[in-house]
Protein backbone atom coordinates (compact mmCIF):
# COMPACT_ATOMS: atom_id res chain seq x y z
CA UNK A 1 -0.05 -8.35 -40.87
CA UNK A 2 0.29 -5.98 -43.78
CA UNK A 3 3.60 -4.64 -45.06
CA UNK A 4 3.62 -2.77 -48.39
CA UNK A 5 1.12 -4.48 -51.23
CA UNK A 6 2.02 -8.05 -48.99
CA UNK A 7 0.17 -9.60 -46.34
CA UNK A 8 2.36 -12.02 -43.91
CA UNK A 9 -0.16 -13.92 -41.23
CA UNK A 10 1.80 -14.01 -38.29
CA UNK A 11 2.83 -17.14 -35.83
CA UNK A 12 1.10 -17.65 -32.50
CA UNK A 13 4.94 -16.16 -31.26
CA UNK A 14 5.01 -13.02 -33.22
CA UNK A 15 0.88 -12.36 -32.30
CA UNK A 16 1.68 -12.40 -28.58
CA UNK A 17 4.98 -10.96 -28.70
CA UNK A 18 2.99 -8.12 -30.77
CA UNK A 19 0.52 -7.58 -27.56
CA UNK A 20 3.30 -7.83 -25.77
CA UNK A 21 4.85 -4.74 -26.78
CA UNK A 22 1.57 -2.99 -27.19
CA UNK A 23 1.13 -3.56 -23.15
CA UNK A 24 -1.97 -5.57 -24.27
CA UNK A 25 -1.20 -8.60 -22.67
CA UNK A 26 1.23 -9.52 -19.54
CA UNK A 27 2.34 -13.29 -18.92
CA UNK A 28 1.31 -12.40 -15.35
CA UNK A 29 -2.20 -11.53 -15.62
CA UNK A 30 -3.01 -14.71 -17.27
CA UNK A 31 -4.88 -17.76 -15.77
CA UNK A 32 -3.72 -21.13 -15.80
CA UNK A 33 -6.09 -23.25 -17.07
CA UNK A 34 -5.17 -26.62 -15.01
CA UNK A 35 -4.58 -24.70 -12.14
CA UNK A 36 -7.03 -25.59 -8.39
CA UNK A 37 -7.78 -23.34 -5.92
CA UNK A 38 -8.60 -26.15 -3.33
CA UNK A 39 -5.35 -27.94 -4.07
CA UNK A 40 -2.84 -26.18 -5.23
CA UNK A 41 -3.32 -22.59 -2.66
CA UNK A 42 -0.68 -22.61 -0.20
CA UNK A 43 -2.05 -20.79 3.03
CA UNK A 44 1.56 -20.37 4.71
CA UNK A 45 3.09 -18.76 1.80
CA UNK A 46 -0.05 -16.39 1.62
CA UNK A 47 0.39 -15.64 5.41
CA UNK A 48 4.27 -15.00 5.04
CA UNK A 49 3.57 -12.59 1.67
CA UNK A 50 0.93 -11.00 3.70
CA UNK A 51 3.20 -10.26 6.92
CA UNK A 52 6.38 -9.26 4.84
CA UNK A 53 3.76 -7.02 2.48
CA UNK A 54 2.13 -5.09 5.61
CA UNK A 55 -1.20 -5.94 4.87
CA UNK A 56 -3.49 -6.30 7.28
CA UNK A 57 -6.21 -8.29 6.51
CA UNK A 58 -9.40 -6.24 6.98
CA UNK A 59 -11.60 -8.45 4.73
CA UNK A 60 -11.67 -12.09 4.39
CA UNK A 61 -8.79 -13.94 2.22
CA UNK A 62 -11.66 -14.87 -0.81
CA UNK A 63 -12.35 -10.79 -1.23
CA UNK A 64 -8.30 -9.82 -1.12
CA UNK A 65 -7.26 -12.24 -3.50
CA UNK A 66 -9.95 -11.19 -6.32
CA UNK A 67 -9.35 -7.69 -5.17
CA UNK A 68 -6.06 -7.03 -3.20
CA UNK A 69 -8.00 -3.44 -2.25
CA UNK A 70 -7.57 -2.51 -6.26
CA UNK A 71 -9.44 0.05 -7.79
CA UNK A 72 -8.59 1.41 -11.34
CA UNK A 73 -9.70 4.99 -11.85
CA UNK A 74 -10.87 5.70 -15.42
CA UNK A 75 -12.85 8.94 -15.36
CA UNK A 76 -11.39 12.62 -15.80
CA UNK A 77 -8.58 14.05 -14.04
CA UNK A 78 -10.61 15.63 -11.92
CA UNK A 79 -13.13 12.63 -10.91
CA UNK A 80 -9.88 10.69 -10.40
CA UNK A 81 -8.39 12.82 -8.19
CA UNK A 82 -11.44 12.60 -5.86
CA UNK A 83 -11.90 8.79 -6.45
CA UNK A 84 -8.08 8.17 -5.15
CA UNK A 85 -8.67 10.41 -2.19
CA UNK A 86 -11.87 9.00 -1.08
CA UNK A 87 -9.99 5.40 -1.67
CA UNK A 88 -6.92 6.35 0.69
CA UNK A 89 -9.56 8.00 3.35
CA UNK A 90 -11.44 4.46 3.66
CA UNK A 91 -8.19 2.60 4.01
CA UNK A 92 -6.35 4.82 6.49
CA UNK A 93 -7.64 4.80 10.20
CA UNK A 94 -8.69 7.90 12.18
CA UNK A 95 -8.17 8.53 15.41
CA UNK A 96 -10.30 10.33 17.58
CA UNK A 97 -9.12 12.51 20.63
CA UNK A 98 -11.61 14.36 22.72
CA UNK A 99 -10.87 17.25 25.62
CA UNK A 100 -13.21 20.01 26.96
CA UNK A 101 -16.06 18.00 25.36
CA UNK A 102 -14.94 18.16 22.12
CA UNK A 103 -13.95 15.59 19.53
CA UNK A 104 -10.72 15.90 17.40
CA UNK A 105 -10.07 13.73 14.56
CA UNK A 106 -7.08 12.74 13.90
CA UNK A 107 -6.35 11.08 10.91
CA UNK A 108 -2.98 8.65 10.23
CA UNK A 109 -1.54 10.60 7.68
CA UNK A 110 -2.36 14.65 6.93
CA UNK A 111 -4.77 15.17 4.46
CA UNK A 112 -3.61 18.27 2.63
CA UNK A 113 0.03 16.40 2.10
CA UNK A 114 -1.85 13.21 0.62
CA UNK A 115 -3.46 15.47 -1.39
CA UNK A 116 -1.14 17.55 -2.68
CA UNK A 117 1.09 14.44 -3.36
CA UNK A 118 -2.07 12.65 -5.64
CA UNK A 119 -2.57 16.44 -7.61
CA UNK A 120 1.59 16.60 -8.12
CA UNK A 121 1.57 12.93 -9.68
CA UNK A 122 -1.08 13.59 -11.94
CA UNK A 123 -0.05 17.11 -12.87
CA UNK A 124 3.84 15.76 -13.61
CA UNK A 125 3.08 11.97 -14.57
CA UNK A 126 4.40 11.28 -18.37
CA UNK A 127 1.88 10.39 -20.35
CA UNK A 128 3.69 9.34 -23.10
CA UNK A 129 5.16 6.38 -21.04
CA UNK A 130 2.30 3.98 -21.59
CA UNK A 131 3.96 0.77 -19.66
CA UNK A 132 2.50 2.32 -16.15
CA UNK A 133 -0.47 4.81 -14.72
CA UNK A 134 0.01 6.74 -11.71
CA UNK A 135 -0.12 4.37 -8.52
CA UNK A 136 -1.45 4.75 -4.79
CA UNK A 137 -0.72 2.17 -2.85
CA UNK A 138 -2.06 1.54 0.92
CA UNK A 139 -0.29 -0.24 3.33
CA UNK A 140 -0.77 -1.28 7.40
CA UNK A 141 2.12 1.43 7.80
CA UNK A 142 2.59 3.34 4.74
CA UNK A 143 0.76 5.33 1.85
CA UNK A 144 2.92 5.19 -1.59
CA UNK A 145 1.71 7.43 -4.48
CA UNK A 146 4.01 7.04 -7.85
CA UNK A 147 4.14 8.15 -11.00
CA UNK A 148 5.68 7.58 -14.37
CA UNK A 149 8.41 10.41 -15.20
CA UNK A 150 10.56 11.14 -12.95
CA UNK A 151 11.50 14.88 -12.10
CA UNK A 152 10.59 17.30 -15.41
CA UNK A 153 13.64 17.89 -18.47
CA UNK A 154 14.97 21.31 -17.22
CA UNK A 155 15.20 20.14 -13.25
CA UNK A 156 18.25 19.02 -11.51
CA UNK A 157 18.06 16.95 -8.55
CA UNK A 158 20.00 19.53 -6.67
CA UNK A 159 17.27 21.89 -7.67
CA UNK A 160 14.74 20.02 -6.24
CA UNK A 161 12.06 21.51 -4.16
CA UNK A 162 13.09 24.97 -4.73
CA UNK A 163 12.42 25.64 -8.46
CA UNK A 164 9.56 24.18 -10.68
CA UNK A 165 9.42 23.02 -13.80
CA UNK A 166 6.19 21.56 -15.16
CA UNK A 167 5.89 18.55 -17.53
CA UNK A 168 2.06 19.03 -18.59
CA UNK A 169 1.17 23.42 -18.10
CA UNK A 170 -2.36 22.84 -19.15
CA UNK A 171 -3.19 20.32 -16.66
CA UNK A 172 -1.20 22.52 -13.96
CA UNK A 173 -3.44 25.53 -15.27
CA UNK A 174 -6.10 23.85 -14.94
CA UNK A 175 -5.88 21.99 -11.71
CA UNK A 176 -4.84 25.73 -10.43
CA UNK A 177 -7.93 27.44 -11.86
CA UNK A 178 -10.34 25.19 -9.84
CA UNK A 179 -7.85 25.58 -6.73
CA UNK A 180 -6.48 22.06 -6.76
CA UNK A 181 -3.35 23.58 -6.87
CA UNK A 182 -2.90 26.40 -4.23
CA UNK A 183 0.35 28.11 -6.18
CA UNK A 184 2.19 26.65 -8.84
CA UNK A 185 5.78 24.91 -8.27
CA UNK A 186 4.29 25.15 -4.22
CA UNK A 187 2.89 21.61 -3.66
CA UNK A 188 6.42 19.81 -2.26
CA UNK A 189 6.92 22.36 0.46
CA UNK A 190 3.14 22.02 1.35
CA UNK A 191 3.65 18.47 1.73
CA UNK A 192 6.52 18.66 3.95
CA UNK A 193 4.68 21.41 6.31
CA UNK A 194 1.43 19.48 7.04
CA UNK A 195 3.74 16.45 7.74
CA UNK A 196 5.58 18.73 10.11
CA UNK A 197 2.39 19.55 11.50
CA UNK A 198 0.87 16.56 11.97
CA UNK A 199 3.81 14.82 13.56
CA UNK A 200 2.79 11.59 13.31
CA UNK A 201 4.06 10.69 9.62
CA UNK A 202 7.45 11.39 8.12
CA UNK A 203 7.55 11.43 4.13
CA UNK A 204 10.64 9.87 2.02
CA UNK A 205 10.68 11.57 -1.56
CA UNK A 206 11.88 9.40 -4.46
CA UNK A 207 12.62 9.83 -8.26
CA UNK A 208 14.23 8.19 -10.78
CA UNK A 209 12.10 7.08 -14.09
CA UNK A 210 9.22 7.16 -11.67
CA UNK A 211 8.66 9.90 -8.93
CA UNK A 212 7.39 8.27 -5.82
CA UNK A 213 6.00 10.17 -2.40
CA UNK A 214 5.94 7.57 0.63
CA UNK A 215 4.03 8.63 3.62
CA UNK A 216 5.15 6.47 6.59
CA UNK A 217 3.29 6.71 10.30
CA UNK A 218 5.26 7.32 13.20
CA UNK A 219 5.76 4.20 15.54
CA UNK A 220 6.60 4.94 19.39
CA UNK A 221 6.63 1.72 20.93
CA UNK A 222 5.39 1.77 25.01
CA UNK A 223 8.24 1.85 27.44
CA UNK A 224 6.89 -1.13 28.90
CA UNK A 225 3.58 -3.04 30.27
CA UNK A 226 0.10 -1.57 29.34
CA UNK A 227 -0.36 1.61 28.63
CA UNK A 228 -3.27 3.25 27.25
CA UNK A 229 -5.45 -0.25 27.04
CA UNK A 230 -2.32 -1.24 24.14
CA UNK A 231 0.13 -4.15 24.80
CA UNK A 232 3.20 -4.24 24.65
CA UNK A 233 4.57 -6.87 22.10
CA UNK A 234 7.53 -7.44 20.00
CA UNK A 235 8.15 -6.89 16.69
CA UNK A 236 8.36 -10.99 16.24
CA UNK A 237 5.14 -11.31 18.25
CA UNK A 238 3.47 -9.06 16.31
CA UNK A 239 4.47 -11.19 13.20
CA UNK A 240 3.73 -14.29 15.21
CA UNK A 241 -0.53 -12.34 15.68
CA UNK A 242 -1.02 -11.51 12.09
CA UNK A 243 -0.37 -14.86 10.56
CA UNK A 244 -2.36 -16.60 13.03
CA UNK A 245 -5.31 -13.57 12.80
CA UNK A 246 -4.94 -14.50 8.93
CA UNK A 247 -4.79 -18.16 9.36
CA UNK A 248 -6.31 -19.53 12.72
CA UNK A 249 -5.24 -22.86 11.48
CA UNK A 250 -1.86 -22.49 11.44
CA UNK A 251 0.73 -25.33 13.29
CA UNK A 252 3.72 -24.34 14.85
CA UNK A 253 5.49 -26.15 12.17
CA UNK A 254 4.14 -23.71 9.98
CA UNK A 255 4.68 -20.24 11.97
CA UNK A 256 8.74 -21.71 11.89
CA UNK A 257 9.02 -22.37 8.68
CA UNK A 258 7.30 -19.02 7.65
CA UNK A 259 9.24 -16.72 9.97
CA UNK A 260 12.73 -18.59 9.63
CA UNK A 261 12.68 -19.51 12.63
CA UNK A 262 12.90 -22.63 14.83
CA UNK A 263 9.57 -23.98 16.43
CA UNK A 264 11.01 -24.02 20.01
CA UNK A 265 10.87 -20.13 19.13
CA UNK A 266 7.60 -19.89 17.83
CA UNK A 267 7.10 -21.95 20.91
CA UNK A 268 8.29 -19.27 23.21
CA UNK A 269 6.26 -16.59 21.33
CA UNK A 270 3.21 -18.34 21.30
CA UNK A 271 3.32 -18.57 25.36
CA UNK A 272 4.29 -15.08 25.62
CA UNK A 273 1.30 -14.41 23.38
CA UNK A 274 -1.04 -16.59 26.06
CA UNK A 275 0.44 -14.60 28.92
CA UNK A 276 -0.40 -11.34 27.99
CA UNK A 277 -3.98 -12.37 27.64
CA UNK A 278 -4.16 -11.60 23.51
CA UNK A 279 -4.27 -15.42 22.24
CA UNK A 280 -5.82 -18.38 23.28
CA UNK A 281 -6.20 -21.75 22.06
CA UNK A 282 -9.26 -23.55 21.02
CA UNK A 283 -9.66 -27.56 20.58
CA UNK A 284 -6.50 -29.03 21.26
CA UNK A 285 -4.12 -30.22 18.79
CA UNK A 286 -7.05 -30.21 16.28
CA UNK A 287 -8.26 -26.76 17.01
CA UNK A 288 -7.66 -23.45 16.20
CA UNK A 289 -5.81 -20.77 17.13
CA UNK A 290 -8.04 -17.10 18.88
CA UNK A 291 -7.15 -14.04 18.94
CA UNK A 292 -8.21 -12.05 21.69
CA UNK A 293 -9.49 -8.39 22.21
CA UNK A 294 -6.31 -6.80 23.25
CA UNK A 295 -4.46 -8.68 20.12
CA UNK A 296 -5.45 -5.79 17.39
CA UNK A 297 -2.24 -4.11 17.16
């Protein structure tokens, strides 16, 4: 390290507390070299994080847990704008509803307010704040899109949504000139119609150091029975399906102890499961746990 005419070598201490504080290096990205996949991975915990997280698991466990569904955008503002759209389109379902010969599609969550929410956080993220980037995350029941900043200097939180103030007026400019921007200081009311319109999300607006748009999907559980070829399950047997749809393997000593709960519960569950027709056991004591057709809630 040079200061002045001197040159001080630095400590193994002082190098990584330097990266540190550059953002170079984070304690939690690093592997531990004695560490054993085979060993020392503990498939209940990984259920339970998995449950409480919301994430359904769509690809086998190898795939999420070298991926977790991350992609890091590092092209233009443009490019990235397109990149994080076509990511939330392949990792939100659409449904499809057809009358008079026709097919609708219908997707989870409108498209012009996801939109308009990824343009606003990379218009109005603070790029001087180097700690984070902006962030879209996908859930089983929610879309979150952040950003580092907060609302603009100039705009009180009682003036939200009806006056704008712009952090960056280039990148508004030119995200307007190509029409990613319909009209300036418009994009929160835009967001909040095609919600309205599409009735099947409600959006929860949130900003302090960061400013975070969270796009959650409507749930209108069935008055009872079967309805529409869905069945009806509780919230608890719903838990009960996704760790055993992650983990086939899973005892009943395990389900307990990773939904707090007693086994003569899970016990219950699991029979309620059988009875509706949606799980199944295979091989005994030694086998596995199935999950049938009607199970994909």
């Amino acid at each position: 390290m040079r200061m002045g005419a001197n040159s001080q070598k630095l400590t193994r201490n002082q190098i990584i507390e330097f990266f540190q504080k550059e953002g170079r290096i984070r304690f939690d990205e690093l592997g531990h070299g004695k560490a054993d996949y085979v060993t020392d991975f503990d498939e209940s915990a990984f259920a339970r994080f998995l449950a409480l997280a919301g994430i359904s698991p769509s690809i086998n466990r190898e795939t999420m847990l070298h991926n977790l569904d991350k992609k890091n955008f590092k092209s233009n503002l443009v490019e990235n704008i397109d990149n994080a759209m076509l990511f939330i389109q392949r990792h939100t379902k659409v449904e499809y509803k057809i009358e008079h010969l026709r097919r609708e599609e219908i997707p989870d969550y409108p498209e012009v307010a996801l939109r308009e929410a990824v343009v606003n956080a990379v218009c109005h993220r603070d790029y001087f704040d180097k700690r984070a980037n902006v962030l879209i995350e996908v859930f089983a029941d929610r879309v979150e899109i952040s950003n580092p900043g907060g609302l603009p200097s100039g705009l009180k939180p009682e003036d939200f949504g009806t006056r704008s103030v712009t952090r960056n007026p280039l990148i508004a400019s030119l995200l307007h000139r190509i029409d990613y921007i319909e009209k300036i200081g418009t994009g929160i009311s835009r967001i909040r119609q095609a919600v309205a319109e599409h009735q099947g999300t409600e959006v929860d607006i949130r900003f302090n150091d960061f400013f975070t748009v969270i796009f959650r999907a409507k749930t209108t559980p069935p008055a009872g029975g079967q309805i529409g070829g869905q069945i009806e399950l509780t919230e608890r047997q719903r838990e009960v399906l996704e760790l055993i749809r992650i983990t086939p393997t899973l005892s009943r000593k395990s389900l307990a102890e990773t939904l707090n709960i007693n086994q003569s519960a899970v016990d219950k569950h699991l029979e309620a499961l059988k009875k509706k027709g949606v799980l199944q056991r295979v091989g005994g004591s030694r086998g596995h746990w199935q999950v049938l057709e009607g199970g994909h809630e």
